[in-house]
N, C-alpha and C. Protein backbone atom coordinates (compact mmCIF):
# COMPACT_ATOMS: atom_id res chain seq x y z
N UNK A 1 57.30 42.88 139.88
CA UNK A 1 57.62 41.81 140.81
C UNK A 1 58.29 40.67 140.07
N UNK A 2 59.50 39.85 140.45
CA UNK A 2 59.78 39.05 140.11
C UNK A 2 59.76 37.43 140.66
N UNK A 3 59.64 36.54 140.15
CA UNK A 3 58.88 35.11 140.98
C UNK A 3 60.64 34.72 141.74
N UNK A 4 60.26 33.88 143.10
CA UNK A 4 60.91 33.68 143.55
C UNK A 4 61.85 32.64 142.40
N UNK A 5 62.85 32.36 142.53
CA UNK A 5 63.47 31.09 142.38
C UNK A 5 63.20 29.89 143.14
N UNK A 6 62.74 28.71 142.49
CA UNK A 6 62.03 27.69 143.22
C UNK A 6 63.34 26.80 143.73
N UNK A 7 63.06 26.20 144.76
CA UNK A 7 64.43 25.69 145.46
C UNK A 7 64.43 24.20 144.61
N UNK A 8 65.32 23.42 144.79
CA UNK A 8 65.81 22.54 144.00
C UNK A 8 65.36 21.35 144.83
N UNK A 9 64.56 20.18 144.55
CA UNK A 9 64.32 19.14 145.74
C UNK A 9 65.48 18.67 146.18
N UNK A 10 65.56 18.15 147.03
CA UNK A 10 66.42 17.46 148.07
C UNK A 10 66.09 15.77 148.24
N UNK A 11 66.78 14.72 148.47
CA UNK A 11 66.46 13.31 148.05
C UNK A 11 65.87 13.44 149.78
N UNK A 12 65.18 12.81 150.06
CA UNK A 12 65.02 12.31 151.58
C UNK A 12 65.69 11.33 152.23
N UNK A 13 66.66 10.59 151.96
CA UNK A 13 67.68 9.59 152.38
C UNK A 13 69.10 10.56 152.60
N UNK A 14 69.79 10.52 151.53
CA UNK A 14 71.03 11.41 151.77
C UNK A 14 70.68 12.49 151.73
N UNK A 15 70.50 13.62 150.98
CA UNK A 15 70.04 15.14 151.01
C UNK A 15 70.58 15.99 150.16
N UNK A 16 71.44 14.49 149.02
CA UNK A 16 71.67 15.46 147.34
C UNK A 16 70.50 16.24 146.68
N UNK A 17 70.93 17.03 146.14
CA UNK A 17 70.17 18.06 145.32
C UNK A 17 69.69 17.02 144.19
N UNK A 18 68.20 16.78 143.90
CA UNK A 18 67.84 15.82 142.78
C UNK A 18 66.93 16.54 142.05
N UNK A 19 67.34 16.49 140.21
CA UNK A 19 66.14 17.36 139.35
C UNK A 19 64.75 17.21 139.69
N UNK A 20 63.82 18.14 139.26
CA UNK A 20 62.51 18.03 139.49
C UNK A 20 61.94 16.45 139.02
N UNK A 21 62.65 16.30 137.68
CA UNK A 21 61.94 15.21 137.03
C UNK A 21 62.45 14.04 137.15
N UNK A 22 63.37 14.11 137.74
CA UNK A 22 64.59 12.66 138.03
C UNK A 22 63.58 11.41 138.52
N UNK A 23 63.71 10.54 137.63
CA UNK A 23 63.07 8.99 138.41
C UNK A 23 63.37 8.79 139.92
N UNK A 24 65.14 9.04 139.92
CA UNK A 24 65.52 8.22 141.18
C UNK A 24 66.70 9.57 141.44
N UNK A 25 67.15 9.31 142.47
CA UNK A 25 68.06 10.22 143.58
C UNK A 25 69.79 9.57 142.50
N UNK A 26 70.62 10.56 141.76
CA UNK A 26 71.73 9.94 140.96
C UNK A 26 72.40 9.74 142.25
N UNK A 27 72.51 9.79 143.52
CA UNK A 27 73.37 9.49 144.56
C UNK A 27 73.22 8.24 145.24
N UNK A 28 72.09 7.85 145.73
CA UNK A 28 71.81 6.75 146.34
C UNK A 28 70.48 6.01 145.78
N UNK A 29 70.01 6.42 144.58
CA UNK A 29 69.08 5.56 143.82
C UNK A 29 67.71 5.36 144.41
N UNK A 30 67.64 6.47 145.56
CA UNK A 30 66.29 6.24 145.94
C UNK A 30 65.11 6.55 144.98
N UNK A 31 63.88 5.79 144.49
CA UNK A 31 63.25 5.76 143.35
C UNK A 31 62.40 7.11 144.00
N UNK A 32 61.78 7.96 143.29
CA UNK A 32 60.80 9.33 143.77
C UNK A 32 59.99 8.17 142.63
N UNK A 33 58.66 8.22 143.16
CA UNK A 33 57.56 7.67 142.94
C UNK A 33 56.72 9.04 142.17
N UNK A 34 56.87 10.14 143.11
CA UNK A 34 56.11 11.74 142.57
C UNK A 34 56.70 12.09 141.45
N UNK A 35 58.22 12.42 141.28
CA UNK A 35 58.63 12.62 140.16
C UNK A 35 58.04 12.04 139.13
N UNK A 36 57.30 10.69 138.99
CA UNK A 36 56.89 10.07 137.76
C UNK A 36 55.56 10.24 137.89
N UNK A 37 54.88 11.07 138.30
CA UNK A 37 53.56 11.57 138.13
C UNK A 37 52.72 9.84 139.03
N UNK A 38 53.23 9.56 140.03
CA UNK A 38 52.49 8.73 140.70
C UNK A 38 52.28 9.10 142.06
N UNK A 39 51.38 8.02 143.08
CA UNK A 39 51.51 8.91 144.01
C UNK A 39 51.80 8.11 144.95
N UNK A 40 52.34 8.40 146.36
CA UNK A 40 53.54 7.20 147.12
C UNK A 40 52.44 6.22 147.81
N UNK A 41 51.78 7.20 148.35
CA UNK A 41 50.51 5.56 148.41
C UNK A 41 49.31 5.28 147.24
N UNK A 42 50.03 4.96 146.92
CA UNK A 42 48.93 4.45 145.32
C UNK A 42 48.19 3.24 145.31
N UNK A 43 47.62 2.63 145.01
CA UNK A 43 46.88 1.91 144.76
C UNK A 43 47.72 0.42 145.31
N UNK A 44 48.51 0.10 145.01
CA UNK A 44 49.38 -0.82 145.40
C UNK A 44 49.81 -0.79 146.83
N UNK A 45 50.12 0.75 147.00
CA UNK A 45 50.59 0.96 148.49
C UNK A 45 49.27 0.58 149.11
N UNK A 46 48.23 1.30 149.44
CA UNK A 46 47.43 0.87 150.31
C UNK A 46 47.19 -0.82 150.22
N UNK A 47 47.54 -1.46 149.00
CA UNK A 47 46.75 -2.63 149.50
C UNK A 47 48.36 -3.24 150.12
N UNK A 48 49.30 -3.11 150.11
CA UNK A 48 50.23 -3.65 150.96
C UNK A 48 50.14 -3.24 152.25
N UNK A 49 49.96 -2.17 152.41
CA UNK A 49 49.65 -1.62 154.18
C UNK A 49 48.46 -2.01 154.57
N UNK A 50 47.55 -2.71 154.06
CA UNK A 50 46.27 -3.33 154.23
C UNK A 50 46.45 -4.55 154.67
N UNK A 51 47.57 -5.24 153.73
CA UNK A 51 47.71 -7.03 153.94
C UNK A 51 48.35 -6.81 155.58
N UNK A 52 49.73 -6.07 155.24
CA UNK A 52 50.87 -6.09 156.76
C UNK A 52 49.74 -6.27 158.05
N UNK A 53 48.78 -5.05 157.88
CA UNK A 53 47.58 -4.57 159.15
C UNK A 53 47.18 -6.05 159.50
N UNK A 54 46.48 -7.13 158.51
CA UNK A 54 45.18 -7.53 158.58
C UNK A 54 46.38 -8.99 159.39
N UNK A 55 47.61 -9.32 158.39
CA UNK A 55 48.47 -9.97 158.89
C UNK A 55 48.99 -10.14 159.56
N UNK A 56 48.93 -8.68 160.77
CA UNK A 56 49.28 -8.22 162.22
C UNK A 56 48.71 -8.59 162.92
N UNK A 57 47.14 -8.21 162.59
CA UNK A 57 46.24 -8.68 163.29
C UNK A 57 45.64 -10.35 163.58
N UNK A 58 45.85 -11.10 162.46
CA UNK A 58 45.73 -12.13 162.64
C UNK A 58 46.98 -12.91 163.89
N UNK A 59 48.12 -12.55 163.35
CA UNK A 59 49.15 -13.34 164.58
C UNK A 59 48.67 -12.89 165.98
N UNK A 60 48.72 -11.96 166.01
CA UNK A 60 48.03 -11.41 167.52
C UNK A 60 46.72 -12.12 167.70
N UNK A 61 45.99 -12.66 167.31
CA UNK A 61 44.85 -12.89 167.47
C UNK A 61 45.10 -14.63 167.99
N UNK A 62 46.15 -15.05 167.04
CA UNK A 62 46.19 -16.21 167.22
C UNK A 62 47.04 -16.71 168.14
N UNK A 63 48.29 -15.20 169.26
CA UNK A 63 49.01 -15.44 170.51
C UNK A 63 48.08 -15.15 171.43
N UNK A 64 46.95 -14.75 171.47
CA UNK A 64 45.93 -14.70 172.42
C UNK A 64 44.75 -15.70 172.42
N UNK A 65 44.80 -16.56 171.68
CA UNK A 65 43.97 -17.67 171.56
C UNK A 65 44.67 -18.53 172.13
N UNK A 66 46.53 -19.06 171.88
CA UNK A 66 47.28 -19.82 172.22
C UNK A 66 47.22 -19.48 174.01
N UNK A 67 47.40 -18.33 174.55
CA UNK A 67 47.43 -18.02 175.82
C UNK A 67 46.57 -18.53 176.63
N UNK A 68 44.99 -18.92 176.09
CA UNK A 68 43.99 -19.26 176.84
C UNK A 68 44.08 -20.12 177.56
């Protein structure tokens, strides 16, 4: 049996062919976060999607207080 040939990633913005290990997309510079052995919601990510949430929630909170 012989192993398949593994397909080549693809950037997710434009859809150039980008090396396995490439930092960033050589076409449109999109950074791959995975390629560098990280992971896209990392530690940083969640706490930014944490602030946006809590920061959502507060304005809303405070156009429904204004409404009263």
């Amino acid at each position: 049996m012989t192993a398949a040939p593994q397909a080549t990633p693809h950037c997710a913005v434009c859809g150039a062919p980008v090396a396995s290990d490439a930092p960033r997309c050589p076409s449109c510079g999109l950074s791959r976060p995975a390629a560098q052995g990280g992971s896209v919601l990392g530690r940083h990510g969640l706490w930014t999607i944490g602030a946006v949430l809590l920061a959502v929630y507060v304005v809303v909170l405070l156009i429904v207080a204004a409404a009263k």
